[in-house]
Protein backbone atom coordinates (compact mmCIF):
# COMPACT_ATOMS: atom_id res chain seq x y z
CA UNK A 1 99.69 134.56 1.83
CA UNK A 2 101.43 138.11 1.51
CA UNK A 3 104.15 139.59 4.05
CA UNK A 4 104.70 138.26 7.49
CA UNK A 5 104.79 141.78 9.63
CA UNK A 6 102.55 140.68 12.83
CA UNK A 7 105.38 141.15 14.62
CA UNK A 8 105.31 144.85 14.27
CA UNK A 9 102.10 146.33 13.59
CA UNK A 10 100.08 148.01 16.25
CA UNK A 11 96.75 146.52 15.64
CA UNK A 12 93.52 147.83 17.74
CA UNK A 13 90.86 145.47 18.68
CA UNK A 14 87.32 146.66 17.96
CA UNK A 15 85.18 144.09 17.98
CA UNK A 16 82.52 143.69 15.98
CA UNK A 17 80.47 146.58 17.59
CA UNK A 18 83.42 148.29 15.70
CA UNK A 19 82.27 147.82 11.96
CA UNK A 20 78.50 148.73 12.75
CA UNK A 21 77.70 150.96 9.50
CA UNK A 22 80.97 150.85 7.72
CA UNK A 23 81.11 149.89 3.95
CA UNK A 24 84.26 147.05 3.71
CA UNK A 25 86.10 146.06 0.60
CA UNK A 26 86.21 142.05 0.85
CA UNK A 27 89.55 140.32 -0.70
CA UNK A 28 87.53 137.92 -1.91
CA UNK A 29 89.26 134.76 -2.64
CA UNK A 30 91.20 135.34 1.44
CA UNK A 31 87.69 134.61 2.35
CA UNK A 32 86.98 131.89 0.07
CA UNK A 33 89.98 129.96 1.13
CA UNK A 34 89.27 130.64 5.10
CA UNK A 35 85.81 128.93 4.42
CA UNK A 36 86.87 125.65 2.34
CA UNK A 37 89.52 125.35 4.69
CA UNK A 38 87.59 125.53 8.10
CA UNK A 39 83.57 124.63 6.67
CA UNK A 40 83.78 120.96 6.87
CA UNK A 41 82.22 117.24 7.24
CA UNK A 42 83.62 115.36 10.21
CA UNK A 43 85.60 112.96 7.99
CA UNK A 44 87.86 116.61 6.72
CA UNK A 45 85.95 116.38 3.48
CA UNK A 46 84.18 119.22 2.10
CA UNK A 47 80.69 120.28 2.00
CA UNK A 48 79.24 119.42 -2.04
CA UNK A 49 76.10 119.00 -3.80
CA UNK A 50 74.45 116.62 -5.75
CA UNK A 51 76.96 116.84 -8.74
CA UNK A 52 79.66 116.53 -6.11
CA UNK A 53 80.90 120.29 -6.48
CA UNK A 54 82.36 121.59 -3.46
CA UNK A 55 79.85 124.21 -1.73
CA UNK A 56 81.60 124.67 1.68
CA UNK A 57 82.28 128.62 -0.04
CA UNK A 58 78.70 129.32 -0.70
CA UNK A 59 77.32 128.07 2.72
CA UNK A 60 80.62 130.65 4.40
CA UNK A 61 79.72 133.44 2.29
CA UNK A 62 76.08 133.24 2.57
CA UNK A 63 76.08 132.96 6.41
CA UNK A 64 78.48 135.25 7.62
CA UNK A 65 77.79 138.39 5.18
CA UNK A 66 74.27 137.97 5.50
CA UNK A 67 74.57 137.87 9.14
CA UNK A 68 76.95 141.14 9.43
CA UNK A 69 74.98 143.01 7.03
CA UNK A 70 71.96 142.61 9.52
CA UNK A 71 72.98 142.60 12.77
CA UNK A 72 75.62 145.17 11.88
CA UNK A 73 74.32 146.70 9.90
CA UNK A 74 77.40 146.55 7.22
CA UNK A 75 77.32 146.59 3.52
CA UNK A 76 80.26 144.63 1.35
CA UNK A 77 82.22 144.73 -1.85
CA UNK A 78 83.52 142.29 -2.98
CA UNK A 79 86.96 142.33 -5.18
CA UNK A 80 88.39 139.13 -6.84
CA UNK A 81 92.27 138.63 -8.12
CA UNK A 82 92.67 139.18 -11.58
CA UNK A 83 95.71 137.19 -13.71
CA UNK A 84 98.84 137.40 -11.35
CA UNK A 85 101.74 139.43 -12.33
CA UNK A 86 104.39 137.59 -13.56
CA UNK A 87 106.81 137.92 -10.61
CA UNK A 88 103.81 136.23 -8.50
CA UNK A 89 104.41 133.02 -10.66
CA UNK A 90 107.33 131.27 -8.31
CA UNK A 91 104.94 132.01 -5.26
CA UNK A 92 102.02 130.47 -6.50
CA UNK A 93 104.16 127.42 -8.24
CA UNK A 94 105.64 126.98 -4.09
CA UNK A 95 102.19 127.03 -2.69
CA UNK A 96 100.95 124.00 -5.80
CA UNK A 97 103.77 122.02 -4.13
CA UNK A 98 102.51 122.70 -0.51
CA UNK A 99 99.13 121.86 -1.34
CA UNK A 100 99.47 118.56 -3.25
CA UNK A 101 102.24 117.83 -0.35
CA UNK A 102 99.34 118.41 2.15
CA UNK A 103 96.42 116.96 0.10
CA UNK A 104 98.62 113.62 0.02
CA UNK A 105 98.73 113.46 3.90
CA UNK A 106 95.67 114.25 4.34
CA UNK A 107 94.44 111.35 2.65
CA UNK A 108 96.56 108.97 4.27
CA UNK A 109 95.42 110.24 7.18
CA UNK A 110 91.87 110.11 6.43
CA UNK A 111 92.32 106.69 5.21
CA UNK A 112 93.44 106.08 9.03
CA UNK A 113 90.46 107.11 10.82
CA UNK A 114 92.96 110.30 12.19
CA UNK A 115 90.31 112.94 11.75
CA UNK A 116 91.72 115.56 13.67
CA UNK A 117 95.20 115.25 12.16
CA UNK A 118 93.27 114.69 8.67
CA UNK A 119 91.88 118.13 9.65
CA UNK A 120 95.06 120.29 10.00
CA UNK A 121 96.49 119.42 6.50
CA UNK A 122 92.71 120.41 4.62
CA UNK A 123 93.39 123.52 5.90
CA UNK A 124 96.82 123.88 4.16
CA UNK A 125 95.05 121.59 0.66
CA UNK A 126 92.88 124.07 0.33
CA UNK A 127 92.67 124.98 -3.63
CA UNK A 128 90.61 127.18 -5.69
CA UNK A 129 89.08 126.48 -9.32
CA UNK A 130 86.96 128.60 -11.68
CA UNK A 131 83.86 126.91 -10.47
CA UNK A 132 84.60 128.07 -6.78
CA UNK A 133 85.03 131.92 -8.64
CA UNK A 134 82.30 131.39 -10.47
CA UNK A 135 79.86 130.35 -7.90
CA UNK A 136 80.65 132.76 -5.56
CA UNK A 137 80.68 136.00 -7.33
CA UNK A 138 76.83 134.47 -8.93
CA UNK A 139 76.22 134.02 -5.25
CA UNK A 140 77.29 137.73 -3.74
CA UNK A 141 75.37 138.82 -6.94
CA UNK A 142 71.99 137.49 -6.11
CA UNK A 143 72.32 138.74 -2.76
CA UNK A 144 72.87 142.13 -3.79
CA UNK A 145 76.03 143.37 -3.56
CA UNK A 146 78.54 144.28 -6.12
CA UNK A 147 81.17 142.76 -7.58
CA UNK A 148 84.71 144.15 -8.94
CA UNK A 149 87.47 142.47 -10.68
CA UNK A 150 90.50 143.76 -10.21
CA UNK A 151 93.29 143.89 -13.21
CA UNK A 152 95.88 141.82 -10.80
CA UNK A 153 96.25 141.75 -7.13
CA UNK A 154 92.79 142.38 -5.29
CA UNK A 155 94.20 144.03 -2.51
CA UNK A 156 95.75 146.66 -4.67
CA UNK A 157 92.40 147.24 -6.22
CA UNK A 158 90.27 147.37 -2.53
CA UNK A 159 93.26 149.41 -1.42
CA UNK A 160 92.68 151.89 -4.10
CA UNK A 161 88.86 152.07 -3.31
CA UNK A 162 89.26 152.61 0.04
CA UNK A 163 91.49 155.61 -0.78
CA UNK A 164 89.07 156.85 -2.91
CA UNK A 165 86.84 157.14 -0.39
CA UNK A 166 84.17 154.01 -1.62
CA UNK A 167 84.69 151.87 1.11
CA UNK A 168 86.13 152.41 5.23
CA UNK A 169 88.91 149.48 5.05
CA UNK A 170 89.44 146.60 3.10
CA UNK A 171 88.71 143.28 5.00
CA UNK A 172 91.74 140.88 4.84
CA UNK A 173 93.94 139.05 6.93
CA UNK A 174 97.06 139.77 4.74
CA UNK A 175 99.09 142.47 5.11
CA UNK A 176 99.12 143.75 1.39
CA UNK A 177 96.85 146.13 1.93
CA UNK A 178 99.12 148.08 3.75
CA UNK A 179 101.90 147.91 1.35
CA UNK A 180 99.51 149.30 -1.12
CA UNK A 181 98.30 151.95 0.36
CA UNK A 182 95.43 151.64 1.64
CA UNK A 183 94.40 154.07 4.96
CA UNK A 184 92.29 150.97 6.84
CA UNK A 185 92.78 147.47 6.98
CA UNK A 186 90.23 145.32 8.52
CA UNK A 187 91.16 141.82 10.14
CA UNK A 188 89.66 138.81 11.69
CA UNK A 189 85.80 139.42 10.18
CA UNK A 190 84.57 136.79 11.64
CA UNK A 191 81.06 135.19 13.08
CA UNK A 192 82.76 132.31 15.23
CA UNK A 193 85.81 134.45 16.96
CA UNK A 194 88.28 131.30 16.52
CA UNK A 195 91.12 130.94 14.08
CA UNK A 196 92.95 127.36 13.11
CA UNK A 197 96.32 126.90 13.83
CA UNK A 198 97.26 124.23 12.00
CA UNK A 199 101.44 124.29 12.81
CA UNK A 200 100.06 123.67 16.59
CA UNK A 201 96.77 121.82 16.21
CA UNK A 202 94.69 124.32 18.18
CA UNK A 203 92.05 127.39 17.58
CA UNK A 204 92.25 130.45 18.68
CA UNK A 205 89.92 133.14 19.85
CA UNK A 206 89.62 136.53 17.28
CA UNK A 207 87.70 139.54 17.10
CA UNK A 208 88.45 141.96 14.21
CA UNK A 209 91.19 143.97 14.69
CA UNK A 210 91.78 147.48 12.96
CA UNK A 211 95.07 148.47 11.31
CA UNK A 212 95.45 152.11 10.37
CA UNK A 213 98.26 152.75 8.04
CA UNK A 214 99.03 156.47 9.53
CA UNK A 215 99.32 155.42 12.66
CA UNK A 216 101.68 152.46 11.66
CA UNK A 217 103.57 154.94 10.18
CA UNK A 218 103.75 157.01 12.81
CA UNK A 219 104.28 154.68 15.54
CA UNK A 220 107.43 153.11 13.51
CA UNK A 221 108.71 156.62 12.22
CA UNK A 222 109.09 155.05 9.06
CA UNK A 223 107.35 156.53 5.26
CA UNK A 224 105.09 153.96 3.29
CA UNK A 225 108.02 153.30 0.93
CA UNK A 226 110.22 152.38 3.85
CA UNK A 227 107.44 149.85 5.09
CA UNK A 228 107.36 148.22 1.91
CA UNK A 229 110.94 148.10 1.50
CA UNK A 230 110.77 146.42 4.96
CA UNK A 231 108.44 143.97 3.35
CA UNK A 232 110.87 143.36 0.56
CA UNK A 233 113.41 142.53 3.22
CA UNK A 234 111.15 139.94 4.73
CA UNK A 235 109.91 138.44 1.68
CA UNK A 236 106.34 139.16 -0.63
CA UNK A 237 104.86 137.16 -2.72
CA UNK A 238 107.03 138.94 -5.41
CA UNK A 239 110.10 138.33 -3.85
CA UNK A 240 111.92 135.76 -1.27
CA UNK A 241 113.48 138.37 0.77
CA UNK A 242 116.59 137.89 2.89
CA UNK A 243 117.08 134.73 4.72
CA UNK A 244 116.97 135.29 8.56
CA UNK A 245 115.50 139.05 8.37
CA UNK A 246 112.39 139.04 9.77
CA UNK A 247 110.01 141.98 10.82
CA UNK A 248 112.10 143.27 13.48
CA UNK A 249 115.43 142.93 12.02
CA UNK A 250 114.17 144.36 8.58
CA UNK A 251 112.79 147.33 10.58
CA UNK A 252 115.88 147.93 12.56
CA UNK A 253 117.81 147.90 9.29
CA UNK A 254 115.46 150.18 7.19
CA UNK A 255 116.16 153.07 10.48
CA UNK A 256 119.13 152.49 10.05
CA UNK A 257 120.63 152.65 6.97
CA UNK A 258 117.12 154.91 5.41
CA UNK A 259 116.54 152.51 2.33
CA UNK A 260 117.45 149.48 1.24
CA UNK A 261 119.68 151.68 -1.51
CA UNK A 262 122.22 152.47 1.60
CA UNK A 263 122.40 148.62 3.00
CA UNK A 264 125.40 147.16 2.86
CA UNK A 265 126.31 145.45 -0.16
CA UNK A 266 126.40 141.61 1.63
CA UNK A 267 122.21 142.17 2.25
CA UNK A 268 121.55 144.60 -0.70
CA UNK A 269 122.94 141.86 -3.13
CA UNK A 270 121.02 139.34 -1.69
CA UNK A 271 117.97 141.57 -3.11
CA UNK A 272 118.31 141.88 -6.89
CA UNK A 273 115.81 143.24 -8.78
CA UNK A 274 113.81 144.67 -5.80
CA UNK A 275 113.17 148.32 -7.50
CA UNK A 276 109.89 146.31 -9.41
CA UNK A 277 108.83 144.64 -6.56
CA UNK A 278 108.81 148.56 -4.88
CA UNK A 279 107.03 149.77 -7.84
CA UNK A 280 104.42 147.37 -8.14
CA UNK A 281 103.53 147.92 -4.09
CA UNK A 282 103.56 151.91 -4.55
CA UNK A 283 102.16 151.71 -8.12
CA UNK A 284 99.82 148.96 -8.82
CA UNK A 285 97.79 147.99 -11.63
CA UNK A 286 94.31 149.28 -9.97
CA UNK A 287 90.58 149.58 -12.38
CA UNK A 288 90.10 153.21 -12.19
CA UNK A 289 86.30 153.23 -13.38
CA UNK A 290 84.05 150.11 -11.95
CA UNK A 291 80.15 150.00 -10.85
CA UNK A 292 79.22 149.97 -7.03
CA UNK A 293 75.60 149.32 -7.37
CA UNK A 294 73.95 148.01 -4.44
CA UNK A 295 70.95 145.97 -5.91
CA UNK A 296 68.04 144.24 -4.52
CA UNK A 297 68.63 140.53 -4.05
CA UNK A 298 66.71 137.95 -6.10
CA UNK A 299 65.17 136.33 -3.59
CA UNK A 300 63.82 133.57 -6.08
CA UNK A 301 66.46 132.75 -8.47
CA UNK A 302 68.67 132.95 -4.82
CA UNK A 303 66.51 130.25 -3.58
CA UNK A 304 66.84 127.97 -6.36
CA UNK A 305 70.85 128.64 -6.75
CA UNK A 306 71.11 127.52 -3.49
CA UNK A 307 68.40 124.77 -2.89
CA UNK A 308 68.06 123.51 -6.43
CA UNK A 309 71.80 123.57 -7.58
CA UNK A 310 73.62 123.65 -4.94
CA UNK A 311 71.29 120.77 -2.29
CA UNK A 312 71.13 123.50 0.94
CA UNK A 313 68.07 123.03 2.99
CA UNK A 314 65.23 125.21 2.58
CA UNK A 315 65.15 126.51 6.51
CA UNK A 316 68.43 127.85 5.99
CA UNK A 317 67.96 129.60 2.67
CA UNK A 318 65.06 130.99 4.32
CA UNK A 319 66.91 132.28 7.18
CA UNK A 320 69.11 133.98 4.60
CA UNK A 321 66.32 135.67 2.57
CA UNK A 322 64.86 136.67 6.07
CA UNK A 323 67.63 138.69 6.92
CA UNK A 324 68.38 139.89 3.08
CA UNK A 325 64.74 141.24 3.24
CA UNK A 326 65.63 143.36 6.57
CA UNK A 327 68.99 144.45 5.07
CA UNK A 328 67.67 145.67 1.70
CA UNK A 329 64.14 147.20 3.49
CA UNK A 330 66.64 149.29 6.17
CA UNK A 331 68.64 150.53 3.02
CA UNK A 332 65.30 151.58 0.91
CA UNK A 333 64.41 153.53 3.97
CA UNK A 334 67.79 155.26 4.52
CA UNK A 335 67.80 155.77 0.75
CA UNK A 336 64.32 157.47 1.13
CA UNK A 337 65.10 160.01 4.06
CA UNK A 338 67.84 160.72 2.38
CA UNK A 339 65.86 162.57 -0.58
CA UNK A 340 63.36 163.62 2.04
């Protein structure tokens, strides 16, 4: 979920015109969960093959990056959470507790013929296992692109690409990326330009937005460090943060007083232990040496992944190798002039 800070970072809409040619680092499983929350049968279930295994991933990720890879010419990365850091344990326990909470009413409601309502709680039950991992990094494999797993936090890791230089933003809707320092952050990649809102029962229209951490900085006339300690304020998925100090009050205080080191001692008690949240924002366990190869797709062994295995019609598998053929041909040729 990361750090709620909408409410104070200048974001510039770009459309997808705006990504045309750029490389993007993909936090992974924030994509996963968008598509088994939203890709689903009328009744709120899931998509699944024949061995009833949910697919409602595969069918996301195979449609949209194939789709912005050849209309947009885009290429993709894709980075995948390693084992959470201990203080991420309470979060994830609180967000167990939320799901089962919302799987329950779902089914009640499902079991009442209320769809729509049925709808708005899958979106919140949404929960990842190893074979949803495991299926989609085989699937972003046979389509070519590469795969990284990161030590801990994936965001940290596509943050620390981007930096490097490998990649023009990392593609998220969390904030984290930010916090970690990474100079782009990419939101809203999205085919269908809508967004559920499940707290009010209604989409929303999005096109990506761009987030550059410079000119956050400079626009709030705060450092990086003060930006996370804002986030600390707020609350991370390290931390719980202060109650009633959201974005604007945490920002207004950080001006203020400098750091959270020179708040007063009735807020700065209220944050014990903060100094390793800090550290793990501005100092992250990141993979220093990983592969980027861009490979071919296996068009066969693709084909029978996703027709065989996992019971997706041929026309739209074919559509997919269609435009994989295009993307990989256009990158031969670029690769070609390019020793020319």
């Amino acid at each position: 979920m990361g750090t709620h800070l909408t409410p104070i970072i200048p974001r510039l809409r770009i459309g997808l015109s705006g990504i045309r040619g750029k490389t993007l680092v993909v936090d992974a499983l924030n994509a996963i969960y968008q598509f088994l929350a939203l890709i689903r049968r009328p009744d709120g279930e899931p998509l699944e093959n024949k061995e009833r295994k949910v697919t409602s991933h595969l069918v996301g990720l195979a449609s949209r990056f194939s789709k912005l890879a050849v209309d947009y010419h885009c290429d993709f990365i894709f980075v995948f959470d390693g084992p959470p850091l201990p203080l991420k344990q309470r979060e994830l326990a609180k967000r167990r507790l939320i799901r089962e909470k919302a799987e329950k009413e779902m089914r009640e409601l499902l079991a009442r013929g209320e769809y729509e309502k049925a709808f708005s709680k899958a979106v919140v039950a949404v929960k990842v296992d190893e074979w949803v991992i495991e299926s989609s990094k085989k699937l972003v494999k046979l389509m070519g692109w590469p795969v990284v797993d990161a030590p801990a936090d994936a965001e940290a890791q596509a943050a620390y690409m981007v930096s490097k230089g490998d990649a023009w933003a990392v593609a998220t809707l969390d904030w984290d990326a930010l916090l970690y320092g990474s100079p782009r952050l990419l939101r809203y990649l999205t085919l269908t330009g809508t967004e559920w809102l499940p707290s009010k029962g209604v989409a929303r229209r999005l096109e990506p937005e761009l987030v550059e951490l410079e000119g956050v900085l400079q626009r709030l006339g705060i450092s990086r460090r003060q930006l996370v300690e804002i986030a600390i304020l707020v609350g991370t998925d390290y931390s719980e943060g202060v109650k009633g100090v959201g974005p604007k009050k945490a920002l207004q205080l950080i001006k203020r007083y400098g750091s959270i080191d020179q708040l007063p001692r009735s807020i700065r008690e209220k944050l014990a232990g903060y100094e390793e949240v800090l550290e793990i924002f501005l100092n992250p366990p990141v993979k220093e040496s990983y592969s980027l190869e861009f490979q071919e797709p296996a068009y066969d062994e693709l084909e029978r992944f996703l027709v065989d295995e996992n019971s997706f019609s041929e026309s739209r598998v074919r559509t997919l190798i269609e435009r994989l053929r295009i993307v990989w041909g256009r990158r031969s040729q670029l690769t070609l002039n390019g020793f020319a």
